[in-house]
C-alpha atoms as a PDB file:
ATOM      1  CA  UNK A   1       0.764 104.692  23.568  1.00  0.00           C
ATOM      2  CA  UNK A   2      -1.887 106.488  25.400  1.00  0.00           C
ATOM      3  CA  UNK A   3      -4.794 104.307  27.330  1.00  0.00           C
ATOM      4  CA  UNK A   4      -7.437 106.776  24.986  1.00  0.00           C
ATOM      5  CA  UNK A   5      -5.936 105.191  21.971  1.00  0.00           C
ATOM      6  CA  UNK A   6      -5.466 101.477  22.998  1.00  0.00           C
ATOM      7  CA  UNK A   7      -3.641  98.552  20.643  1.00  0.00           C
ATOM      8  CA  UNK A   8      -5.742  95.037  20.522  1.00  0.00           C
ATOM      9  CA  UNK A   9      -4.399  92.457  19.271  1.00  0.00           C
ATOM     10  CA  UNK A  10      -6.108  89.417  18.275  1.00  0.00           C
ATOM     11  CA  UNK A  11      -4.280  85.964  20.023  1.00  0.00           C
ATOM     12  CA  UNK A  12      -5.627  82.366  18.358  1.00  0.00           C
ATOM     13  CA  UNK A  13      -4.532  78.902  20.222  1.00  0.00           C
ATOM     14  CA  UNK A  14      -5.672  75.804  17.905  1.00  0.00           C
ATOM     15  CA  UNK A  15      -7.517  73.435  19.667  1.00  0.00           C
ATOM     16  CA  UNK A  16      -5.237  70.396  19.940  1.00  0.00           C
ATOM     17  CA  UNK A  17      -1.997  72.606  19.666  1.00  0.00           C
ATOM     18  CA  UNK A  18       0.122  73.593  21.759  1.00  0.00           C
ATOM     19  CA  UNK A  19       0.610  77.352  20.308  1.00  0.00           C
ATOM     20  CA  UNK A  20      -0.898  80.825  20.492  1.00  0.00           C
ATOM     21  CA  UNK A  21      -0.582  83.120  17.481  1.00  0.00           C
ATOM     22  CA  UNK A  22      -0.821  86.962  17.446  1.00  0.00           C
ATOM     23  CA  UNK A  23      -2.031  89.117  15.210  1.00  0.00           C
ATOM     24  CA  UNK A  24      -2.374  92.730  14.705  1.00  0.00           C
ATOM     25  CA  UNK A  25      -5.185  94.191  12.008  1.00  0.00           C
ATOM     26  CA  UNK A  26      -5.283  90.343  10.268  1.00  0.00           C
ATOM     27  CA  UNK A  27      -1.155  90.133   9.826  1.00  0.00           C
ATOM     28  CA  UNK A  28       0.555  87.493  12.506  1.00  0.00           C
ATOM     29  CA  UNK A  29       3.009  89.586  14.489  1.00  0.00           C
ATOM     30  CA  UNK A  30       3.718  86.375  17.477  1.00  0.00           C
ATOM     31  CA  UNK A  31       3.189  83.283  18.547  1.00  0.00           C
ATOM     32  CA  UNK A  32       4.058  81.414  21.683  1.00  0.00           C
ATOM     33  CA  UNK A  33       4.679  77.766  21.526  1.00  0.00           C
ATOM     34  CA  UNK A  34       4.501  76.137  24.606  1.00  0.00           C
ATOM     35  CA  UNK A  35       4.662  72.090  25.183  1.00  0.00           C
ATOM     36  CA  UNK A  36       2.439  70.320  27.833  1.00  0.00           C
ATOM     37  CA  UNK A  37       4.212  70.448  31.258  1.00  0.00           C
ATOM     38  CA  UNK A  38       7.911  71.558  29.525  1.00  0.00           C
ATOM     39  CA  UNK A  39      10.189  73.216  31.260  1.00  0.00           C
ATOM     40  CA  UNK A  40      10.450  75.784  28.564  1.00  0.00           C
ATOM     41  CA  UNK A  41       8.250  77.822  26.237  1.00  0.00           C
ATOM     42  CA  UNK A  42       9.408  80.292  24.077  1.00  0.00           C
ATOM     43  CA  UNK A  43       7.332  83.711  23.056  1.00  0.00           C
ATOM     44  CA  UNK A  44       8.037  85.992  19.970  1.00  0.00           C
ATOM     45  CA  UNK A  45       6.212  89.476  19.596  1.00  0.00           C
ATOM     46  CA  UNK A  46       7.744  91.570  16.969  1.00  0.00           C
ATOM     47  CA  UNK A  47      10.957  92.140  17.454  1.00  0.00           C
ATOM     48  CA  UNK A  48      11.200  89.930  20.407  1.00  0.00           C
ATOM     49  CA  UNK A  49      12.145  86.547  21.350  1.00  0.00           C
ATOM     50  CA  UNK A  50      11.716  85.710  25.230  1.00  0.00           C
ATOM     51  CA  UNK A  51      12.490  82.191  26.553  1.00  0.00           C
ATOM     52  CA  UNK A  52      10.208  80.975  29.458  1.00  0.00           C
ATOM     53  CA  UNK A  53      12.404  78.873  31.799  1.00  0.00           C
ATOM     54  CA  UNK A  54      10.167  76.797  34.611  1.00  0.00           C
ATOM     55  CA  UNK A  55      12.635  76.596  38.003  1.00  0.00           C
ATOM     56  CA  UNK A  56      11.007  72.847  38.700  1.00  0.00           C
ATOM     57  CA  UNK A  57       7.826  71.097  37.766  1.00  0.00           C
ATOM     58  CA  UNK A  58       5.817  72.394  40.402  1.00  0.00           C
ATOM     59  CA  UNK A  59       7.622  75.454  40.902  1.00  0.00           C
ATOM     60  CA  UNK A  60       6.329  78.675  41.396  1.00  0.00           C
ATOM     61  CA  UNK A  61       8.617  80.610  39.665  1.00  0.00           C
ATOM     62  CA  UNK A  62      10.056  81.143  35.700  1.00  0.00           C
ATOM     63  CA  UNK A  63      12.878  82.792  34.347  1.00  0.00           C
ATOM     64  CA  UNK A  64      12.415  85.098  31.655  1.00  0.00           C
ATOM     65  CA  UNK A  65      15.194  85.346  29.160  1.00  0.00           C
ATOM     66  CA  UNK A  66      15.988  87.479  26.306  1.00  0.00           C
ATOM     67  CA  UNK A  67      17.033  85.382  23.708  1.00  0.00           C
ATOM     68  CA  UNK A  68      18.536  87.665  21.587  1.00  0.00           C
ATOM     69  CA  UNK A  69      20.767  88.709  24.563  1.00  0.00           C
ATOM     70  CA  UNK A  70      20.919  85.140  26.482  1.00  0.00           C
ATOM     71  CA  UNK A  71      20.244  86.945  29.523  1.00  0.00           C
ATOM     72  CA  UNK A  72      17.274  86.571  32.418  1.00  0.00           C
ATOM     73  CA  UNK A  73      15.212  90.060  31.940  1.00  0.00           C
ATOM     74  CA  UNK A  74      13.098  89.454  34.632  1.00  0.00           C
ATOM     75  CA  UNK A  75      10.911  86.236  36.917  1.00  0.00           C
ATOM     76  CA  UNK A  76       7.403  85.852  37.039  1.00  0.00           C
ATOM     77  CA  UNK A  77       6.115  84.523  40.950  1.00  0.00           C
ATOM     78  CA  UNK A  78       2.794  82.646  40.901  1.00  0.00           C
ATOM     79  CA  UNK A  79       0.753  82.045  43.605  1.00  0.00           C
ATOM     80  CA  UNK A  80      -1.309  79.236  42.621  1.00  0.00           C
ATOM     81  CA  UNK A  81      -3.876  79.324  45.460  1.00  0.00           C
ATOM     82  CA  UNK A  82      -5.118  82.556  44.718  1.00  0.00           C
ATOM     83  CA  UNK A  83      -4.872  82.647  41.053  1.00  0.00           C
ATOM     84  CA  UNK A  84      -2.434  85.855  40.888  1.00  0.00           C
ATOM     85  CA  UNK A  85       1.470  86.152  39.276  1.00  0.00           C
ATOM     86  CA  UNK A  86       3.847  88.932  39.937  1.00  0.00           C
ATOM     87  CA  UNK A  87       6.032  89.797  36.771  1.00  0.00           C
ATOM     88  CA  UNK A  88       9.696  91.541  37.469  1.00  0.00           C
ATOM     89  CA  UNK A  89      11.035  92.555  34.391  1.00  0.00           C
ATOM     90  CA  UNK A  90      14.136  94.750  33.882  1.00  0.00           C
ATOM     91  CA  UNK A  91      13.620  96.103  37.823  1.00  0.00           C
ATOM     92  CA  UNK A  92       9.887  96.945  36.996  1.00  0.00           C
ATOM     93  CA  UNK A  93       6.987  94.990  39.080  1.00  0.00           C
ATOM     94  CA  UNK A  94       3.985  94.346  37.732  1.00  0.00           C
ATOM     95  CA  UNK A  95       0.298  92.099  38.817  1.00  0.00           C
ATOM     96  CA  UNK A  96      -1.084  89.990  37.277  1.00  0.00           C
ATOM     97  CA  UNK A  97      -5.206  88.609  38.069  1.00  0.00           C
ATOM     98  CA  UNK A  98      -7.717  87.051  36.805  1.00  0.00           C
ATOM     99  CA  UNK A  99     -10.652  89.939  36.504  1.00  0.00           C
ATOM    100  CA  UNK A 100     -13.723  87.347  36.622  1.00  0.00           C
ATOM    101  CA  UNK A 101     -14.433  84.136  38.358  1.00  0.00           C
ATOM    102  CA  UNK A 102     -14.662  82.300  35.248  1.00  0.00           C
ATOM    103  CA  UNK A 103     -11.274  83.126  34.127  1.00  0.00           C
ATOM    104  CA  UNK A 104     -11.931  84.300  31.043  1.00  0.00           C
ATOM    105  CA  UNK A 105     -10.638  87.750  31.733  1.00  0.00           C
ATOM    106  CA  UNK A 106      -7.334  89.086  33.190  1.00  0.00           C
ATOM    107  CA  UNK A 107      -5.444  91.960  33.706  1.00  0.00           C
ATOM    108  CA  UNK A 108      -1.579  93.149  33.945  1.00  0.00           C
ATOM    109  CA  UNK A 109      -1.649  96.092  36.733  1.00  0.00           C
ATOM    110  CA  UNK A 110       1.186  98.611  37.257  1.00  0.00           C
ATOM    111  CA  UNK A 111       0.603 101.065  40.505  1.00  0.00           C
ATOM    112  CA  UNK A 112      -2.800  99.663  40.142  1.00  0.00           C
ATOM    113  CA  UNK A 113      -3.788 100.939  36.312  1.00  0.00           C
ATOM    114  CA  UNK A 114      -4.728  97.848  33.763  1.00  0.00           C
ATOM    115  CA  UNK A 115      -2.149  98.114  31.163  1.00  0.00           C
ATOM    116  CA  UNK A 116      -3.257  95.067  29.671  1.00  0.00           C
ATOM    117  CA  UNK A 117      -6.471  93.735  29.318  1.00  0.00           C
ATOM    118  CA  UNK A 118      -6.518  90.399  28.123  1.00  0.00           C
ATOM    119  CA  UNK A 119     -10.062  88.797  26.902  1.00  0.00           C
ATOM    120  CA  UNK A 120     -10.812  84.806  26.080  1.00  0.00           C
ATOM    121  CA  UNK A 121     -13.540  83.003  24.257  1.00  0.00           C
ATOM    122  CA  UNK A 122     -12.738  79.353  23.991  1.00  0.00           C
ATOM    123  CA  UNK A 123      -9.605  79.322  22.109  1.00  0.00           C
ATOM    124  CA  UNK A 124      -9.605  82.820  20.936  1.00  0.00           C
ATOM    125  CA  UNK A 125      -9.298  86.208  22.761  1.00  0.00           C
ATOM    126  CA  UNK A 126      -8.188  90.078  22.448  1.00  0.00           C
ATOM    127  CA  UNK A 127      -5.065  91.801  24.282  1.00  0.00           C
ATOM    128  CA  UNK A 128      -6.422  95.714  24.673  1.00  0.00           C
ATOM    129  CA  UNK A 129      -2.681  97.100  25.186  1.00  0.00           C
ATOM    130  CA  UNK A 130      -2.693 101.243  26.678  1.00  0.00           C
ATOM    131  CA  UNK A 131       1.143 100.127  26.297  1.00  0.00           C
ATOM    132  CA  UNK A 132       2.992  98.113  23.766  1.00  0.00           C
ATOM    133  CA  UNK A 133       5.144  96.394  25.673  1.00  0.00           C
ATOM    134  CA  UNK A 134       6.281  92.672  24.023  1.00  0.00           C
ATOM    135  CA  UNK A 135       7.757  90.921  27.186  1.00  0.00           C
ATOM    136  CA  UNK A 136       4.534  91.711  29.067  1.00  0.00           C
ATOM    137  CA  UNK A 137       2.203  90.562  26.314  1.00  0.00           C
ATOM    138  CA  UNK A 138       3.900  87.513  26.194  1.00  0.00           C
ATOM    139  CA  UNK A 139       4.077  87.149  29.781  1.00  0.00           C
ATOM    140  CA  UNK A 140       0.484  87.660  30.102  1.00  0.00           C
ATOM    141  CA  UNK A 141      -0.760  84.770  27.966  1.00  0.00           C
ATOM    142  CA  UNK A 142       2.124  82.371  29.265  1.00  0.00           C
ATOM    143  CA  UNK A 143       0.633  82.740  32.475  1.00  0.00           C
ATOM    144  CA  UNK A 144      -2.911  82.196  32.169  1.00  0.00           C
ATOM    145  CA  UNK A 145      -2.176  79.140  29.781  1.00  0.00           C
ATOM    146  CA  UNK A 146      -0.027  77.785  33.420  1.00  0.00           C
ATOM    147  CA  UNK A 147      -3.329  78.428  35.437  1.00  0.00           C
ATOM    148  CA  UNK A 148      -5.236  76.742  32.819  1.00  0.00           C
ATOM    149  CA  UNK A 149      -2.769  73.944  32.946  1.00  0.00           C
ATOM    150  CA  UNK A 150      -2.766  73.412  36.551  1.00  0.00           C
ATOM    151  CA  UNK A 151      -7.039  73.788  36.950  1.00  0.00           C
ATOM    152  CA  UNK A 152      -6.255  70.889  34.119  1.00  0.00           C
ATOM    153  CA  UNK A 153      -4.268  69.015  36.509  1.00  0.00           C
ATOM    154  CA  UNK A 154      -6.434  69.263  39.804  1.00  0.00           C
ATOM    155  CA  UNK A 155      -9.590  68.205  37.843  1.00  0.00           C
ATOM    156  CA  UNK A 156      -7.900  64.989  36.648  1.00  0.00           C
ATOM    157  CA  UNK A 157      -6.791  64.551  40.277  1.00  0.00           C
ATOM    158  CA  UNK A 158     -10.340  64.699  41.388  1.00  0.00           C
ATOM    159  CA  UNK A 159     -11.815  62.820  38.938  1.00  0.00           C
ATOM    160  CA  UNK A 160      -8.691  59.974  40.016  1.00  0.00           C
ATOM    161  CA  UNK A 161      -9.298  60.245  43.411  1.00  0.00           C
ATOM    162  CA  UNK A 162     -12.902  59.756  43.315  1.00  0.00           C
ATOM    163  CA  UNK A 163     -12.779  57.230  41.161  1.00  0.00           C
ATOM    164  CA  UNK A 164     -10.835  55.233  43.424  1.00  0.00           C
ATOM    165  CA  UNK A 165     -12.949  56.193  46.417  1.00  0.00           C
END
Protein backbone atom coordinates (compact mmCIF):
# COMPACT_ATOMS: atom_id res chain seq x y z
CA UNK A 1 0.00 0.00 0.00
CA UNK A 2 1.34 3.29 -0.99
CA UNK A 3 1.74 6.21 1.88
CA UNK A 4 -0.61 8.51 -0.90
CA UNK A 5 -3.34 6.04 -0.34
CA UNK A 6 -3.14 5.26 3.45
CA UNK A 7 -5.48 2.44 5.45
CA UNK A 8 -7.06 3.84 8.96
CA UNK A 9 -8.44 1.82 10.97
CA UNK A 10 -10.59 2.70 13.75
CA UNK A 11 -9.27 0.86 17.38
CA UNK A 12 -12.07 1.13 20.48
CA UNK A 13 -10.85 0.02 24.22
CA UNK A 14 -14.08 0.00 26.64
CA UNK A 15 -13.56 1.83 29.56
CA UNK A 16 -13.36 -0.75 32.34
CA UNK A 17 -12.13 -3.55 29.88
CA UNK A 18 -9.33 -4.86 29.33
CA UNK A 19 -9.63 -5.10 25.29
CA UNK A 20 -9.07 -3.06 22.14
CA UNK A 21 -11.21 -3.78 19.09
CA UNK A 22 -10.39 -2.95 15.42
CA UNK A 23 -12.29 -2.04 12.84
CA UNK A 24 -12.00 -1.26 9.27
CA UNK A 25 -14.97 0.94 7.37
CA UNK A 26 -17.53 -0.04 10.58
CA UNK A 27 -16.77 -4.12 10.31
CA UNK A 28 -14.42 -5.47 13.43
CA UNK A 29 -11.36 -6.95 11.76
CA UNK A 30 -9.16 -7.35 15.60
CA UNK A 31 -9.07 -7.07 18.90
CA UNK A 32 -6.36 -7.37 21.48
CA UNK A 33 -7.20 -8.59 24.88
CA UNK A 34 -4.79 -7.87 27.30
CA UNK A 35 -5.18 -8.53 31.32
CA UNK A 36 -3.82 -6.00 33.94
CA UNK A 37 -0.09 -6.77 34.61
CA UNK A 38 -0.34 -10.56 32.75
CA UNK A 39 2.34 -12.01 31.45
CA UNK A 40 0.54 -12.55 28.22
CA UNK A 41 -1.77 -10.74 25.82
CA UNK A 42 -2.84 -12.01 22.76
CA UNK A 43 -3.57 -9.76 19.38
CA UNK A 44 -5.67 -10.87 16.29
CA UNK A 45 -5.72 -8.67 13.00
CA UNK A 46 -7.19 -10.48 10.14
CA UNK A 47 -5.66 -13.32 9.46
CA UNK A 48 -3.39 -13.13 12.37
CA UNK A 49 -3.05 -14.33 15.78
CA UNK A 50 0.21 -13.04 17.69
CA UNK A 51 0.82 -13.99 21.36
CA UNK A 52 2.54 -11.25 23.52
CA UNK A 53 4.85 -13.07 25.99
CA UNK A 54 6.29 -10.53 28.95
CA UNK A 55 10.11 -12.03 29.86
CA UNK A 56 9.37 -10.90 33.79
CA UNK A 57 7.15 -8.40 35.48
CA UNK A 58 9.30 -5.58 35.13
CA UNK A 59 11.03 -6.68 32.19
CA UNK A 60 11.88 -4.80 29.35
CA UNK A 61 11.42 -7.12 26.83
CA UNK A 62 8.31 -9.45 25.10
CA UNK A 63 8.29 -12.22 22.90
CA UNK A 64 6.21 -12.12 19.99
CA UNK A 65 4.79 -15.37 18.83
CA UNK A 66 2.90 -16.53 15.93
CA UNK A 67 0.30 -18.55 17.13
CA UNK A 68 -0.67 -20.17 14.23
CA UNK A 69 2.99 -21.34 13.86
CA UNK A 70 3.95 -21.56 17.80
CA UNK A 71 7.00 -19.83 16.96
CA UNK A 72 8.71 -16.30 18.38
CA UNK A 73 8.50 -13.90 15.08
CA UNK A 74 10.22 -11.28 16.59
CA UNK A 75 10.91 -9.12 20.48
CA UNK A 76 9.89 -5.81 21.19
CA UNK A 77 12.81 -3.77 23.65
CA UNK A 78 11.33 -0.93 25.72
CA UNK A 79 13.09 1.63 27.21
CA UNK A 80 10.89 2.88 29.81
CA UNK A 81 12.78 6.08 30.73
CA UNK A 82 12.50 7.59 27.53
CA UNK A 83 9.21 6.40 26.41
CA UNK A 84 10.55 4.56 23.09
CA UNK A 85 10.28 0.47 22.02
CA UNK A 86 12.26 -1.17 19.34
CA UNK A 87 10.19 -3.94 17.45
CA UNK A 88 12.33 -6.97 15.66
CA UNK A 89 10.13 -8.89 13.73
CA UNK A 90 11.10 -11.62 11.22
CA UNK A 91 14.92 -9.87 11.06
CA UNK A 92 13.25 -6.40 10.34
CA UNK A 93 13.85 -3.41 13.04
CA UNK A 94 11.56 -1.01 13.54
CA UNK A 95 10.94 2.42 16.31
CA UNK A 96 8.60 2.99 18.02
CA UNK A 97 7.78 6.90 19.91
CA UNK A 98 5.50 8.71 21.27
CA UNK A 99 5.05 11.88 18.67
CA UNK A 100 3.62 14.42 21.45
CA UNK A 101 4.25 15.03 25.06
CA UNK A 102 0.86 14.14 25.98
CA UNK A 103 1.03 10.76 24.59
CA UNK A 104 -1.74 10.76 22.67
CA UNK A 105 0.11 10.27 19.45
CA UNK A 106 2.76 7.72 18.29
CA UNK A 107 4.48 6.52 15.52
CA UNK A 108 6.13 3.10 14.12
CA UNK A 109 9.40 4.37 12.07
CA UNK A 110 11.32 2.21 9.56
CA UNK A 111 14.74 4.01 8.16
CA UNK A 112 13.06 6.93 9.69
CA UNK A 113 9.54 7.07 7.50
CA UNK A 114 6.16 6.80 9.84
CA UNK A 115 4.58 3.71 8.64
CA UNK A 116 2.14 3.88 11.24
CA UNK A 117 0.55 6.63 12.70
CA UNK A 118 -1.37 5.83 15.56
CA UNK A 119 -3.93 8.62 17.06
CA UNK A 120 -5.87 8.48 20.72
CA UNK A 121 -8.80 10.30 22.18
CA UNK A 122 -9.68 8.88 25.53
CA UNK A 123 -10.51 5.41 24.77
CA UNK A 124 -10.75 5.66 21.10
CA UNK A 125 -8.16 6.39 18.33
CA UNK A 126 -7.19 5.88 14.45
CA UNK A 127 -4.16 3.66 13.04
CA UNK A 128 -3.26 5.68 9.52
CA UNK A 129 -1.34 2.48 8.01
CA UNK A 130 1.03 3.55 4.46
CA UNK A 131 1.54 -0.38 5.09
CA UNK A 132 -0.74 -3.13 6.16
CA UNK A 133 1.25 -4.95 8.15
CA UNK A 134 -0.84 -7.06 11.16
CA UNK A 135 2.10 -7.92 13.58
CA UNK A 136 3.08 -4.23 13.62
CA UNK A 137 -0.43 -2.92 14.16
CA UNK A 138 -0.77 -5.06 16.90
CA UNK A 139 2.51 -4.34 18.23
CA UNK A 140 1.87 -0.76 18.13
CA UNK A 141 -1.17 -0.60 20.42
CA UNK A 142 0.31 -3.39 22.82
CA UNK A 143 2.93 -1.07 23.48
CA UNK A 144 1.46 2.14 24.22
CA UNK A 145 -1.26 0.32 26.43
CA UNK A 146 2.41 -0.99 28.55
CA UNK A 147 3.46 2.79 28.77
CA UNK A 148 0.07 3.64 29.82
CA UNK A 149 0.24 0.88 32.33
CA UNK A 150 3.45 1.74 33.83
CA UNK A 151 2.65 5.97 33.95
CA UNK A 152 -0.44 4.01 35.87
CA UNK A 153 1.91 2.45 38.16
CA UNK A 154 4.38 5.41 39.02
CA UNK A 155 1.38 7.73 39.76
CA UNK A 156 0.00 5.29 42.36
CA UNK A 157 3.58 5.12 43.69
CA UNK A 158 3.59 8.81 44.16
CA UNK A 159 0.44 9.27 45.41
CA UNK A 160 1.68 6.12 48.16
CA UNK A 161 4.70 7.63 48.89
CA UNK A 162 3.43 10.96 49.64
CA UNK A 163 0.87 9.87 51.45
CA UNK A 164 3.05 8.29 53.82
CA UNK A 165 5.43 11.25 53.91
Amino acid sequence: MSEENPQFIHWHKGFFTDSYTLKIGGETVGQIKEGFWCRKSKGIFQNTTIEFQRKGFFTSTTDLIDKRQQSVIGQIRFNTWRNKATIDINDRTFQWSFDNFWGTRWSIIKNGVSILKYKSKFNKGEIEASVINEELILSGLFIHNYFIQILGFMAVFVIIISASG
